[in-house]
Protein backbone atom coordinates (compact mmCIF):
# COMPACT_ATOMS: atom_id res chain seq x y z
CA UNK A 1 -87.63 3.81 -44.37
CA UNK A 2 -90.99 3.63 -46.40
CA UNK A 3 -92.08 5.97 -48.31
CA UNK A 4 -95.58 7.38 -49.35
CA UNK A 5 -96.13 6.39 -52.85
CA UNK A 6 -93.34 3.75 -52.99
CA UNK A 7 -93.42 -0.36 -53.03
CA UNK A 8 -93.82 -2.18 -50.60
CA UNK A 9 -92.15 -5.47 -49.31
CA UNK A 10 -89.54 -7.50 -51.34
CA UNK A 11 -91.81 -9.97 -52.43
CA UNK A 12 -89.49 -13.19 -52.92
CA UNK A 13 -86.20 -12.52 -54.29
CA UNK A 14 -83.67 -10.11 -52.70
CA UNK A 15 -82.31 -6.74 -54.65
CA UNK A 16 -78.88 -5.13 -54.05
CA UNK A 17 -77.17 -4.30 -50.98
CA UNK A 18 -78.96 -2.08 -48.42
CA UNK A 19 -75.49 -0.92 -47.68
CA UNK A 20 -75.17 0.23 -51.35
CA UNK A 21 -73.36 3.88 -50.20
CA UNK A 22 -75.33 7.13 -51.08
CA UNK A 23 -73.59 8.95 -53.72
CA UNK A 24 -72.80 13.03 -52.31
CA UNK A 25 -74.45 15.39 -54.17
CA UNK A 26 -73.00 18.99 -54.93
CA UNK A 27 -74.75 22.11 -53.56
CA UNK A 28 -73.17 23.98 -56.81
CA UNK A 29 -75.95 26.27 -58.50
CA UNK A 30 -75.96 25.71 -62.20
CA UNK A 31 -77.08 27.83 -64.84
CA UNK A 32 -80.79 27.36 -66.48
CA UNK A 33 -81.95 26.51 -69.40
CA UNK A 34 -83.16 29.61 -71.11
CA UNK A 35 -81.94 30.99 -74.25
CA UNK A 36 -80.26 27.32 -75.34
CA UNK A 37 -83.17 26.59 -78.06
CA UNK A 38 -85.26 24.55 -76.07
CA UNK A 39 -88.42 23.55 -75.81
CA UNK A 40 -90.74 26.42 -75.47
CA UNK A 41 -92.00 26.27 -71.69
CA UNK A 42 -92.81 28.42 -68.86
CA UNK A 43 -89.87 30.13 -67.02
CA UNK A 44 -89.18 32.01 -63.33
CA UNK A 45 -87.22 34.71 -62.80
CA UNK A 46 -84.06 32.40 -62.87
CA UNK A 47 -84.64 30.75 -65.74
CA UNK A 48 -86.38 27.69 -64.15
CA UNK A 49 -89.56 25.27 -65.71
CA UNK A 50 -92.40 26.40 -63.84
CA UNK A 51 -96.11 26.11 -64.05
CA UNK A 52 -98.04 28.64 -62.51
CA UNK A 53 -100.07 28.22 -59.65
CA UNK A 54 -99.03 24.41 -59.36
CA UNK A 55 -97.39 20.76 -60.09
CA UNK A 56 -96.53 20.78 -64.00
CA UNK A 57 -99.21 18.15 -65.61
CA UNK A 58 -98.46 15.55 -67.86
CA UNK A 59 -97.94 15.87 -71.22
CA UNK A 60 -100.60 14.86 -73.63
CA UNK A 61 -100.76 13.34 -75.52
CA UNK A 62 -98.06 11.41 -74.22
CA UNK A 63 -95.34 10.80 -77.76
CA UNK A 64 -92.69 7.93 -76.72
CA UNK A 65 -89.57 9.23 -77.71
CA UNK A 66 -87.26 6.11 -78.42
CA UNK A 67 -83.60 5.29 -76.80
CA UNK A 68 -81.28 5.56 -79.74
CA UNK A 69 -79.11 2.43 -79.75
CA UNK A 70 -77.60 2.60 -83.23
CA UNK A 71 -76.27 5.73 -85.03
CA UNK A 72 -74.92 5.92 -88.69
CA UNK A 73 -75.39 2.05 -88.64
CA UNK A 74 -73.21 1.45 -85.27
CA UNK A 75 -74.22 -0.42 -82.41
CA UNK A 76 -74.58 1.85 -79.06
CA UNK A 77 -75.82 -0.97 -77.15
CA UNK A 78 -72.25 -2.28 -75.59
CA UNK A 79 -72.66 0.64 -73.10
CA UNK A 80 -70.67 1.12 -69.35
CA UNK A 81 -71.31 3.39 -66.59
CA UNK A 82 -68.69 5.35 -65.45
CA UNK A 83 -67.41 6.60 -62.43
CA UNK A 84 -64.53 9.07 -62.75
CA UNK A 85 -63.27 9.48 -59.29
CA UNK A 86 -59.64 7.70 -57.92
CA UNK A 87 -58.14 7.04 -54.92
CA UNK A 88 -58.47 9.81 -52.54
CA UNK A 89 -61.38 11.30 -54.60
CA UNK A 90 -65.08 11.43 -53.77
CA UNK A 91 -68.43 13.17 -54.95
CA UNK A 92 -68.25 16.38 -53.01
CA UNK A 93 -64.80 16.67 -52.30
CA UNK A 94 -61.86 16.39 -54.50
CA UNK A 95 -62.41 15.85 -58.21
CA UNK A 96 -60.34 14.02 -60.91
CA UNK A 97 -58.15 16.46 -62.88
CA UNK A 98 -58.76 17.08 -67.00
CA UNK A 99 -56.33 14.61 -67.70
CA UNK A 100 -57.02 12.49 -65.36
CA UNK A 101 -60.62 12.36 -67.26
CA UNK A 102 -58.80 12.83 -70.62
CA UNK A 103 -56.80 9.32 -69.81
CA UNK A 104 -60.06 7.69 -69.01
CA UNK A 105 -62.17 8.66 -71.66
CA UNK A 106 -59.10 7.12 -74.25
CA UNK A 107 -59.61 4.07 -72.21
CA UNK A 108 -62.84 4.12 -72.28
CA UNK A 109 -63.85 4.85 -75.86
CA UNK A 110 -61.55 1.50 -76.68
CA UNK A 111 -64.48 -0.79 -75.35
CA UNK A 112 -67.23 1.09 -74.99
CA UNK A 113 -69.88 3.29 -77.58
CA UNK A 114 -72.03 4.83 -74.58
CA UNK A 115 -71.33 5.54 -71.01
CA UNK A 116 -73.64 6.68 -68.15
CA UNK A 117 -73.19 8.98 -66.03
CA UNK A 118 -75.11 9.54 -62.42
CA UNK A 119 -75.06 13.54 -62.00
CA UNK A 120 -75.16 16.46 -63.81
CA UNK A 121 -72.75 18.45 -61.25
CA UNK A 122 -69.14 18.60 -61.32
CA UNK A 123 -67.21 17.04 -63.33
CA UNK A 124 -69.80 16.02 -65.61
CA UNK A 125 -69.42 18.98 -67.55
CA UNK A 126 -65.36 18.71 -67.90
CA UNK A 127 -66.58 14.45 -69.12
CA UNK A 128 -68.64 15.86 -71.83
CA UNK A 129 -65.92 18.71 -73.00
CA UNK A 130 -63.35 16.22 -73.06
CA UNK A 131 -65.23 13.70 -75.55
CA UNK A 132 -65.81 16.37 -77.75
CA UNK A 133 -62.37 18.17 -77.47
CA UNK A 134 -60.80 14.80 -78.04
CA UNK A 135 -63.33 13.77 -81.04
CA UNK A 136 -64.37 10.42 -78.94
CA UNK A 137 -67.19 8.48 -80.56
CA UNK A 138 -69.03 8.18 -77.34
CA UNK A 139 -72.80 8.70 -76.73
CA UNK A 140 -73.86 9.72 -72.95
CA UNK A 141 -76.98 8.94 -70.69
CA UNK A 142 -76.87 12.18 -68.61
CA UNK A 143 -77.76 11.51 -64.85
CA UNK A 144 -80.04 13.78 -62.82
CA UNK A 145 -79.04 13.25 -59.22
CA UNK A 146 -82.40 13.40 -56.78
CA UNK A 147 -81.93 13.68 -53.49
CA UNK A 148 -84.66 12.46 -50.45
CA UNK A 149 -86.39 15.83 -50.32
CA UNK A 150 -88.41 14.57 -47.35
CA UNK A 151 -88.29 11.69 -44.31
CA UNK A 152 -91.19 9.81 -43.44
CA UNK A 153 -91.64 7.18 -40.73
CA UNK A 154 -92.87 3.70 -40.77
CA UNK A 155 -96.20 4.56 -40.58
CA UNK A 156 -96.05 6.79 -43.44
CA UNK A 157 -96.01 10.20 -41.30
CA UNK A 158 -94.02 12.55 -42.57
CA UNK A 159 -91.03 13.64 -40.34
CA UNK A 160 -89.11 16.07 -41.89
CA UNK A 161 -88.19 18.60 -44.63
CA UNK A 162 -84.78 18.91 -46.59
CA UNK A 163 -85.46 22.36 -48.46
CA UNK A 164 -81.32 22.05 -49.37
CA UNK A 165 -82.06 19.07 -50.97
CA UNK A 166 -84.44 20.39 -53.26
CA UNK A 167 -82.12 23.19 -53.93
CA UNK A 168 -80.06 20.95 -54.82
CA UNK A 169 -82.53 18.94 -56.91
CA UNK A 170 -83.58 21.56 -58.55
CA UNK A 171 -79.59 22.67 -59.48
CA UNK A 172 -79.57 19.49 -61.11
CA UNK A 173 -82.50 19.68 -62.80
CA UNK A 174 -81.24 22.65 -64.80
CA UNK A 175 -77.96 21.47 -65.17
CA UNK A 176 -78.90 18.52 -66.78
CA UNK A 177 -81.41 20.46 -69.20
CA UNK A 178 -78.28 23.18 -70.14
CA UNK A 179 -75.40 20.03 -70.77
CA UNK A 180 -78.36 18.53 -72.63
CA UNK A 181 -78.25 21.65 -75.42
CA UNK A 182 -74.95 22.60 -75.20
CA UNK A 183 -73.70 19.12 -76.13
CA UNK A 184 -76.38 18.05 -78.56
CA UNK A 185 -73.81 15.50 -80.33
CA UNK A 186 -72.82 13.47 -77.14
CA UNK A 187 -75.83 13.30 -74.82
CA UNK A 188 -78.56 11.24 -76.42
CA UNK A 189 -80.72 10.40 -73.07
CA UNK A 190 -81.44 11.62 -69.93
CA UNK A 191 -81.57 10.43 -66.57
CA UNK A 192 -83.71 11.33 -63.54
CA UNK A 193 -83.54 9.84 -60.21
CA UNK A 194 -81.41 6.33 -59.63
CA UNK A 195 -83.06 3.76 -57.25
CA UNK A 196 -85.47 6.37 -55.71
CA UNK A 197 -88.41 3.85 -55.26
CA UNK A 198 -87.28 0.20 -54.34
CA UNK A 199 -87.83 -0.35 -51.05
CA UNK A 200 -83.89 -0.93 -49.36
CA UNK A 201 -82.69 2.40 -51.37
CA UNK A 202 -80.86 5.26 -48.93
CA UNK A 203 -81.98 7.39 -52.19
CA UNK A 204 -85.88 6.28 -51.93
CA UNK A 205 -87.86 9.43 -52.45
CA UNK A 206 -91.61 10.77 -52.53
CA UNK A 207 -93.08 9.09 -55.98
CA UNK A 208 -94.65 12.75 -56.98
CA UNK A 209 -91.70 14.20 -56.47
CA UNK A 210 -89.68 12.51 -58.94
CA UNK A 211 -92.48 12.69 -61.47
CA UNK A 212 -92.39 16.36 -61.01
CA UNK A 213 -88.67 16.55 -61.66
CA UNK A 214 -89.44 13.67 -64.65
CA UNK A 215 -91.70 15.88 -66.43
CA UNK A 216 -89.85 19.33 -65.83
CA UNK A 217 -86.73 17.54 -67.58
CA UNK A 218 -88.84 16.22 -70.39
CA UNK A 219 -90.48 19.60 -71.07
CA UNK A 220 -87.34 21.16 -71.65
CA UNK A 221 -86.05 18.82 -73.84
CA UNK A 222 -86.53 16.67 -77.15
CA UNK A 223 -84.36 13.86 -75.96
CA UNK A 224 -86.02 10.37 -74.29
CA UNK A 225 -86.31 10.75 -70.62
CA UNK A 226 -85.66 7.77 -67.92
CA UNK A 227 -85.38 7.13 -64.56
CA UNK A 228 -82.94 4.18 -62.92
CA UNK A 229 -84.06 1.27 -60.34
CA UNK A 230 -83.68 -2.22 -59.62
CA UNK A 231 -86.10 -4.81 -61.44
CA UNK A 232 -87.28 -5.27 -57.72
CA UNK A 233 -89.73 -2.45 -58.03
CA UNK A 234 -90.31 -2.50 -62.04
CA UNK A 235 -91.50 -6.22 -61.66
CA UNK A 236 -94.50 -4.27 -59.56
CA UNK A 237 -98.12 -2.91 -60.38
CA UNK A 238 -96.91 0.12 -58.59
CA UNK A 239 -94.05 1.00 -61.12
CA UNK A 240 -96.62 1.84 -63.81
CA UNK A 241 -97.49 4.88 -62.36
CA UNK A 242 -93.52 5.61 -63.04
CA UNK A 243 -93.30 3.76 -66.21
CA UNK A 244 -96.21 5.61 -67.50
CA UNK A 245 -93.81 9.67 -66.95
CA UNK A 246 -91.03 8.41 -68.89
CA UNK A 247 -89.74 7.09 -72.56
CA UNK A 248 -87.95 3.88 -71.71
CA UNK A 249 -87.47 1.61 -68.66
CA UNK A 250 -84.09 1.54 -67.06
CA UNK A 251 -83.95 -1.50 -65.31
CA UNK A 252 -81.10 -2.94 -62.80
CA UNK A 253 -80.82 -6.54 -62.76
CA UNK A 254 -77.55 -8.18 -60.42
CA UNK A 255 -77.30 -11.56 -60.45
CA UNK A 256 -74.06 -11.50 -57.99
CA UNK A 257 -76.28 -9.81 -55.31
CA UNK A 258 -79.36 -11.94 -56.08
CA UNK A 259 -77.50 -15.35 -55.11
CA UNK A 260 -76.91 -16.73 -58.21
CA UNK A 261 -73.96 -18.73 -59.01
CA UNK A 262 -71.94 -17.94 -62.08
CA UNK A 263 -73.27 -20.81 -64.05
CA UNK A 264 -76.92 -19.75 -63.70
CA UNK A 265 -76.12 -15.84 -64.06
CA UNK A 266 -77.27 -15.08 -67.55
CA UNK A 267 -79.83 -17.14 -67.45
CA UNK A 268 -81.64 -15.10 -64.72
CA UNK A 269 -80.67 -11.91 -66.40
CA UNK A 270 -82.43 -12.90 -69.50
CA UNK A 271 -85.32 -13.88 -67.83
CA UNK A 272 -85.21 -11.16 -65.34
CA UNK A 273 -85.11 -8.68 -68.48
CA UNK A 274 -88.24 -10.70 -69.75
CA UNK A 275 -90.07 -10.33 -66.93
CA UNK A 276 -89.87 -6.72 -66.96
CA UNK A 277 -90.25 -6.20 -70.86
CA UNK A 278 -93.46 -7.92 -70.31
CA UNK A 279 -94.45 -5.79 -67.12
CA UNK A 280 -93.71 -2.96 -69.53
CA UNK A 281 -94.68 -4.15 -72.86
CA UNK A 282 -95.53 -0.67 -74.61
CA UNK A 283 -91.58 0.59 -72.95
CA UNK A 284 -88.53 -0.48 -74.08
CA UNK A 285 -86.20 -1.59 -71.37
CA UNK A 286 -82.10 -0.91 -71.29
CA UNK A 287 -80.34 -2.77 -68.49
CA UNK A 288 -78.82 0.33 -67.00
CA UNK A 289 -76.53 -1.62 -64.74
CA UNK A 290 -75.44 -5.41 -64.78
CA UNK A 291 -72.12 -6.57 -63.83
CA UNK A 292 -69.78 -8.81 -61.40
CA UNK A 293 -67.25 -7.69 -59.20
CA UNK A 294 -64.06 -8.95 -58.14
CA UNK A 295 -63.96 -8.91 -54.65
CA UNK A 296 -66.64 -8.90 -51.29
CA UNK A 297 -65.87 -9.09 -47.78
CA UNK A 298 -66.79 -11.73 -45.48
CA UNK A 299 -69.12 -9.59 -43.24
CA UNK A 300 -72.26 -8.11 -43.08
CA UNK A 301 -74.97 -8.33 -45.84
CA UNK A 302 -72.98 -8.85 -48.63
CA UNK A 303 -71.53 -12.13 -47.03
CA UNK A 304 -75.09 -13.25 -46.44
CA UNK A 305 -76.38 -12.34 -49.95
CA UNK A 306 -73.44 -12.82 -51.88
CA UNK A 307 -73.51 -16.95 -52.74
CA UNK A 308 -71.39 -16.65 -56.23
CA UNK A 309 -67.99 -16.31 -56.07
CA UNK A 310 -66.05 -13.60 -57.10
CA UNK A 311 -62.72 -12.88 -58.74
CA UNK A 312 -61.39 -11.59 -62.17
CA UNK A 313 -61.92 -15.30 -64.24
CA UNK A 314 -65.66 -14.93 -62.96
CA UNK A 315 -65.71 -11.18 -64.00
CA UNK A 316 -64.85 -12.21 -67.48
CA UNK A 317 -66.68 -15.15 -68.00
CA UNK A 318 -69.86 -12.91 -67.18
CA UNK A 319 -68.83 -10.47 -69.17
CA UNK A 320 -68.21 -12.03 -72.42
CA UNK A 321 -71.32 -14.30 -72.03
CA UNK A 322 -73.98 -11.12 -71.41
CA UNK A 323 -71.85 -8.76 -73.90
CA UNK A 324 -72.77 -11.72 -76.40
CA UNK A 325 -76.36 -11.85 -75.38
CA UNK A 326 -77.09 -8.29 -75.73
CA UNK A 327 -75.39 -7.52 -79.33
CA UNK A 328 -77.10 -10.78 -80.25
CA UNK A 329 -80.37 -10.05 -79.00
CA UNK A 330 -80.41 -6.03 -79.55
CA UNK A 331 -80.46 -5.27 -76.41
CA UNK A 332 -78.76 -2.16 -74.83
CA UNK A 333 -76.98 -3.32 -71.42
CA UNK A 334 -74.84 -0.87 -69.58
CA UNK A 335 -71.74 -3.06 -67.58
CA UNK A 336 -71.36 -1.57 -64.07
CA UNK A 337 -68.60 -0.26 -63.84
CA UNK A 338 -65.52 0.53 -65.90
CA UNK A 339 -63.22 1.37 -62.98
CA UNK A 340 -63.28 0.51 -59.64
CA UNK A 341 -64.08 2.88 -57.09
CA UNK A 342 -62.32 2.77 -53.61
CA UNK A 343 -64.30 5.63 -51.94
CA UNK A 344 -67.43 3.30 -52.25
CA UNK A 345 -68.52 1.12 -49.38
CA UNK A 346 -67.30 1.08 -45.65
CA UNK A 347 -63.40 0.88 -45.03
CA UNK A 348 -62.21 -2.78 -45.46
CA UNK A 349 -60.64 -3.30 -48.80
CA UNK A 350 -62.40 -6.30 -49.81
CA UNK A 351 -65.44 -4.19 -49.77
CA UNK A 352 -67.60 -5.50 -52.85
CA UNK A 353 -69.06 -2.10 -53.58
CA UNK A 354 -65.06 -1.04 -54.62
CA UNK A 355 -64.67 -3.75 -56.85
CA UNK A 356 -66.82 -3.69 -59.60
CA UNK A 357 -64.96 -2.22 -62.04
CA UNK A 358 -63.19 -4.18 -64.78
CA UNK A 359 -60.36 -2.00 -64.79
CA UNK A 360 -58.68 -1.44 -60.96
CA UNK A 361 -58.67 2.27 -59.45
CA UNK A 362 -54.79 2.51 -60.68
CA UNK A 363 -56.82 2.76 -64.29
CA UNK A 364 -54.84 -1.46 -64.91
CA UNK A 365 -57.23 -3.66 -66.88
CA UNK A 366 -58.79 -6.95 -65.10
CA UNK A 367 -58.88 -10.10 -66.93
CA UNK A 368 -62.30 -9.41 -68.38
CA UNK A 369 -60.40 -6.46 -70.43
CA UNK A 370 -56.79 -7.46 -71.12
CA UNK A 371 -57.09 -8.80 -74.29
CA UNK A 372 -59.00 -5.58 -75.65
CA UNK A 373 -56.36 -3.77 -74.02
């Protein structure tokens, strides 16, 4: 589906799987942001960031507000994103217990200074109560689910509304703003939108639409402000319109899904990271998501795009070389994913979207984390 306001054709190399599955969203209304010490900004009636009589304009001047990767001289930068559901679990329907989340955070905070997460709706909030309750030294990019709020056609006519969507986006919006202040220790970034613009996303979404949730966050909030997609649309003139709305890039770069073989991997993330530092030179770029999983079935796209093999010795081997890279080279890089997640994908178990976790669903390490174990 193309989009108004979004890139346009692949241009050479291939990006992840069109098959990636949509994440569900949670219809749950959240409280707003008022009265938490924020940002002075206009409000509705129900404690929403409005702008009377239309879109909110961008701030100017525009300040940069950097991505903290160090804190009381610790590196941040060996980062993870983390998906908390198990077997039988799924965004929108049942949700992993407190200690369920309590057992994974322990794990977690083992390996790992910073984790991402993609929503601010249930059970974000029981993640960040957790870390503090348990006195965890981990740091948290908040997610800020967007939804599609509109379809278009091919030719760019537009074909529908979704006014529950943007109910829904707007729920997030304010959730993300009131986790923001109430945990003011633990969340050090936000994030709005993941893969909304590159062309094969089920999430792709009207470009002014996400700016207008972009700079609603960022007026209610001191903290840097980002949005996630693959290095397939920020290697584009037409990202800069994006680039220009937020305070860092956060760029996805998959070498398992771009055909590379193990032996070249690092090598094209490093120069795929180049390219879009200098695409972006006055931005500083975090690879939000880089990683290799440990399984892929032998059908469909992933079989055709999919030219490295997989397994756990791979999985490790990537890992320790691009851990290396990034401490070495400053760079924060978020590994996709701690834990596998079996709800992902279609229904064969060899499903690659299920397996890129270096821990398996049962919450076992992989090869890639045994001997941290």
């Amino acid at each position: 589906m193309e989009v108004p306001g979004g890139p346009g054709g692949e241009a050479g190399r291939k990006s992840r799987s069109m098959l990636k599955a949509p994440v569900l969203i949670v219809l749950a209304s959240i409280l707003g942001a008022a009265g938490l010490g924020l940002p002075a900004g206009p409000l509705d009636s129900t404690g929403r960031d409005t702008v009377p009589g239309g879109p909110r304009p961008r701030e100017e001047p525009f300040v940069v507000r950097p991505f903290v990767s160090e804190q009381a001289g610790g590196w941040l930068g060996k980062a993870a994103c983390y998906g908390p559901h198990r077997d039988g679990q799924r965004p929108g329907g049942p949700s992993p217990s407190r200690e369920e989340i309590r057992e994974d955070l322990r794990i977690i905070a083992r390996h790992w200074a910073m984790i991402r997460l993609y929503g601010a709706s249930p059970p974000t909030e029981t993640i960040l109560d957790v870390i503090r309750e348990e006195g965890l030294d981990i740091q948290v990019m908040l997610g800020v689910w967007i939804a599609p709020e509109e379809a278009w056609d091919e030719a760019g006519h537009l074909t529908g509304r979704f006014p529950e969507r943007a109910e829904a986006n707007r729920n997030e919006v304010d959730g993300g703003i009131r986790l923001a202040a109430a945990y003011p220790e633990i969340v050090t970034s936000l994030c709005v939108g993941n893969e909304t613009q590159v062309s094969w996303s089920p999430h792709r979404s009207r470009l002014e639409t996400v700016i207008q949730h972009i700079r609603r966050v960022r007026a209610r909030t001191e903290l840097p402000v980002t949005t996630a997609d693959d290095f397939n649309y920020w290697n584009k003139p037409e990202s800069r319109a994006l680039a220009r709305e937020i305070d860092f890039i956060n760029c996805y770069a998959h070498p398992l899904w771009n055909g590379l073989q193990l032996e070249d991997a690092l090598r094209w993330t490093r120069l795929t990271y180049d390219e879009i530092r200098a695409a972006h030179p006055d931005r500083e770029v975090v690879l939000g998501e880089t990683g290799w999983a440990t399984s892929k079935h032998d059908e469909g796209e992933q079989a055709r795009l999919i030219k490295g093999r997989t397994g756990e010795e791979e999985q490790r081997e990537f890992y320790r070389e691009v851990t290396a890279w990034s401490k070495r080279e400053g760079i924060p890089v978020f590994l996709f994913e701690v834990f596998d997640e079996n709800w992902k994908g279609g229904d064969h178990p060899s499903e690659v979207e299920k397996h890129w976790g270096v821990y398996r669903a049962d919450r076992t390490p992989k090869k890639a984390v045994a001997d941290e174990s």
